[in-house]
Protein backbone atom coordinates (compact mmCIF):
# COMPACT_ATOMS: atom_id res chain seq x y z
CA UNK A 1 7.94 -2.43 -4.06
CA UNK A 2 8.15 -1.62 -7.93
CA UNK A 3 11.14 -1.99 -9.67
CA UNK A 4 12.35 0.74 -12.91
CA UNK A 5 12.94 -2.33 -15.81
CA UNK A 6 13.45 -2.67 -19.45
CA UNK A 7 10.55 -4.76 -21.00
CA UNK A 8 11.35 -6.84 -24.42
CA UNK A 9 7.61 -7.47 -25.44
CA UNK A 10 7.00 -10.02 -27.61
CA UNK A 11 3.64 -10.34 -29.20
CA UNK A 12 2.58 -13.19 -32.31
CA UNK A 13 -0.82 -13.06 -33.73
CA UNK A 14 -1.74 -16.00 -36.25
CA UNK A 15 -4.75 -15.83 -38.14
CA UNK A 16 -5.64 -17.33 -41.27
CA UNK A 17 -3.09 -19.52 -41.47
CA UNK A 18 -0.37 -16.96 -41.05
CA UNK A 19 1.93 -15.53 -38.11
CA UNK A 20 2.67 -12.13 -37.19
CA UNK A 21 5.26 -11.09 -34.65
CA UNK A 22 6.18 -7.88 -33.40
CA UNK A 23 8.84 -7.54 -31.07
CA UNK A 24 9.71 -3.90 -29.06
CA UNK A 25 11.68 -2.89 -26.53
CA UNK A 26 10.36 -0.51 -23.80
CA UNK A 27 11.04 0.97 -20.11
CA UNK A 28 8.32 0.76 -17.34
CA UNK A 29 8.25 -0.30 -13.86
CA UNK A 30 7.19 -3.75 -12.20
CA UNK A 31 6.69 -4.74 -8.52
CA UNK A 32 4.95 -7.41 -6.57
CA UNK A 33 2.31 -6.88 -3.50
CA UNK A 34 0.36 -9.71 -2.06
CA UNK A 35 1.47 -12.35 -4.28
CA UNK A 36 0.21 -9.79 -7.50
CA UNK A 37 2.41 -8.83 -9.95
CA UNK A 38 2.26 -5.14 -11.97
CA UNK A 39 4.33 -4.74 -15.24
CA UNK A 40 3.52 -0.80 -16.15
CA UNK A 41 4.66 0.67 -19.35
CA UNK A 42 4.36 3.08 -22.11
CA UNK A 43 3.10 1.00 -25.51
CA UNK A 44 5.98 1.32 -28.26
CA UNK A 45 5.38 3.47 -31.28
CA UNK A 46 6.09 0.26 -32.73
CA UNK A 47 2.84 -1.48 -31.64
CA UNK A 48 1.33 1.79 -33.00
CA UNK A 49 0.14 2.75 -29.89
CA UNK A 50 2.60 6.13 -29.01
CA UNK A 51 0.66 7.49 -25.67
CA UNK A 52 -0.75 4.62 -24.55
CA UNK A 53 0.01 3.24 -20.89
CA UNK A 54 -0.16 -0.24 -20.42
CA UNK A 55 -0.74 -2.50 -16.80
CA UNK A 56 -0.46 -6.23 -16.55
CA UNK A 57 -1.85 -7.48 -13.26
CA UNK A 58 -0.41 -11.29 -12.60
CA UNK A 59 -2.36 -13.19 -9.72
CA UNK A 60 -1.63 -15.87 -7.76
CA UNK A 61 -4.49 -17.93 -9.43
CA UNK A 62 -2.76 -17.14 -13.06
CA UNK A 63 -5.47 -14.30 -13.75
CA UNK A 64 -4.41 -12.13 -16.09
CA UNK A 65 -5.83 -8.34 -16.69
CA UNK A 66 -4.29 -6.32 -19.15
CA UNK A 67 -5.59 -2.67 -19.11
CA UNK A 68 -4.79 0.26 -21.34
CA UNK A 69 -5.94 3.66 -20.57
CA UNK A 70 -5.39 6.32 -23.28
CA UNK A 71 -6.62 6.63 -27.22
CA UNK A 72 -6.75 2.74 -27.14
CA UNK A 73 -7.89 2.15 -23.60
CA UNK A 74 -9.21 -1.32 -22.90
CA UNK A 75 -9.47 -4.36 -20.66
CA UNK A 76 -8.39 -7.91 -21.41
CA UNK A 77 -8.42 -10.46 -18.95
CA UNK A 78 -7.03 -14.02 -19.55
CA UNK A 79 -7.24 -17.29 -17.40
CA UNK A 80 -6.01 -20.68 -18.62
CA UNK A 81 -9.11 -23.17 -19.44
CA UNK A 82 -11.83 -20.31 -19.33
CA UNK A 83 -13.55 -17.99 -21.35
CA UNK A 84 -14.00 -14.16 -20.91
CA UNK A 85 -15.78 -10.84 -22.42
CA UNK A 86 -13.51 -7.57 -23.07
CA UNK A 87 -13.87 -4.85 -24.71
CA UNK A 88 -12.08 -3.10 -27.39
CA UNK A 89 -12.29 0.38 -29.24
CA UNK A 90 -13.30 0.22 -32.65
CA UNK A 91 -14.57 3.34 -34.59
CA UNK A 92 -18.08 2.13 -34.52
CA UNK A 93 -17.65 1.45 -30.45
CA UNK A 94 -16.71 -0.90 -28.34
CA UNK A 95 -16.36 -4.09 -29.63
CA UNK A 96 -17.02 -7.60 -27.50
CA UNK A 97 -14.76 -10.00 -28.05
CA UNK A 98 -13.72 -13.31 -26.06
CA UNK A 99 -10.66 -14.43 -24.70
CA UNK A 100 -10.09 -17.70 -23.83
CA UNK A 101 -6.64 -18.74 -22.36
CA UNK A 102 -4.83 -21.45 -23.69
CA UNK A 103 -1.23 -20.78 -21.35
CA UNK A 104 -0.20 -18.34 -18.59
CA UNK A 105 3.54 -18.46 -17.44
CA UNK A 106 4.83 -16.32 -14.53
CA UNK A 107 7.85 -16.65 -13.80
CA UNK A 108 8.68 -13.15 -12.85
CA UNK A 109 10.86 -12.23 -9.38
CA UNK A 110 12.43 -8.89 -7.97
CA UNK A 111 14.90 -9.02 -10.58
CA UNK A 112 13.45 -9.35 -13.36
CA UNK A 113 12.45 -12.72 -15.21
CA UNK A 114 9.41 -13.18 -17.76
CA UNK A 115 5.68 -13.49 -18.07
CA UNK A 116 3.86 -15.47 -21.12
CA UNK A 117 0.00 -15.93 -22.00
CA UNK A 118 -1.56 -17.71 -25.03
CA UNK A 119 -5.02 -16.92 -25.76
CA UNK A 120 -7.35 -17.24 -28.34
CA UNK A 121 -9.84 -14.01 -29.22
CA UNK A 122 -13.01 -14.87 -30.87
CA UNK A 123 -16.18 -12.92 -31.69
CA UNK A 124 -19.98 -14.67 -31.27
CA UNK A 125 -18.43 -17.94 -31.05
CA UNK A 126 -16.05 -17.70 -34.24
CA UNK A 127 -12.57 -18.02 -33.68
CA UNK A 128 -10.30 -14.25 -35.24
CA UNK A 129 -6.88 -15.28 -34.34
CA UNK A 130 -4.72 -17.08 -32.04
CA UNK A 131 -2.51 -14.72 -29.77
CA UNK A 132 0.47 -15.01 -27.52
CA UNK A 133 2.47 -12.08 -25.67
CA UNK A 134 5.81 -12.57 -24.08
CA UNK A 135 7.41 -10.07 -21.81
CA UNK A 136 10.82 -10.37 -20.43
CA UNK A 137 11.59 -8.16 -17.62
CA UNK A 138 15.36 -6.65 -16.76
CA UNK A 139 15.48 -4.72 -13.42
CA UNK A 140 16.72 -1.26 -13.87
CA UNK A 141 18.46 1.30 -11.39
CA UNK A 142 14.81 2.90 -9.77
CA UNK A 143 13.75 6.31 -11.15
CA UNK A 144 9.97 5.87 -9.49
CA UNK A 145 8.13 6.57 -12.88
CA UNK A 146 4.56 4.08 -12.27
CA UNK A 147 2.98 3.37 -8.92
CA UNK A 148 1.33 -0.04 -8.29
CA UNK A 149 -2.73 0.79 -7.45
């Protein structure tokens, strides 16, 4: 069953030696089915990503996938203690960057609750940044706006 919810997303980015959060609020949907969670929402005009619809698949396993269809459309996928390929846009193409995941946290339920990965994305072996994204999840009255897939 999916749930209408207000998501407070969370997202830090340090590279260099410096930190960057952003922090947005946004409204979705998010629903469990066969021990998978879906969070499904529109990316903020904050993140700079107006039109852009974002789904977070949680599995059982701690697999994460986070696809984006739209201008920015793309596929991350994050597991604790291994290493995967994903693809981004970039105006030359796609570009191939790994993940590796340092932390998954689910601790989402039918009312709400909150989801956290920490990853690290690196390109040919060299490290770009370390990343984390936080989303905490408040159950809303239903309005049937995303359907889990």
């Amino acid at each position: 069953m999916m749930y209408d919810a207000v998501f407070t997303i969370i997202g830090t980015q340090m590279m260099d030696g410096e930190r960057d959060t952003i922090e947005s609020v946004t409204v979705g949907r998010f629903g469990e089915r066969n021990g998978e969670w879906l969070l499904c929402y529109e990316e903020p005009e904050s993140f700079g990503m107006a039109g852009v619809q974002t789904k977070i698949y949680v599995k059982q396993d701690g697999t994460v996938s986070v696809l984006r269809d739209g201008a920015a459309a793309s596929r991350l996928v994050i597991q604790q203690g291994k290493k995967n390929i994903c693809f981004y846009p970039a105006p030359q193409g796609q570009l191939a960057l790994e993940t590796v995941g340092e932390t998954v946290e689910n601790r989402l339920n039918e009312t709400g609750g909150r989801f956290f990965a920490g990853y690290i994305l690196a390109s040919q072996g060299r490290l770009l940044s370390q990343n984390t994204i936080e989303i905490r999840v408040a159950r809303q009255e239903d309005k049937k706006t995303c359907q889990l897939s």
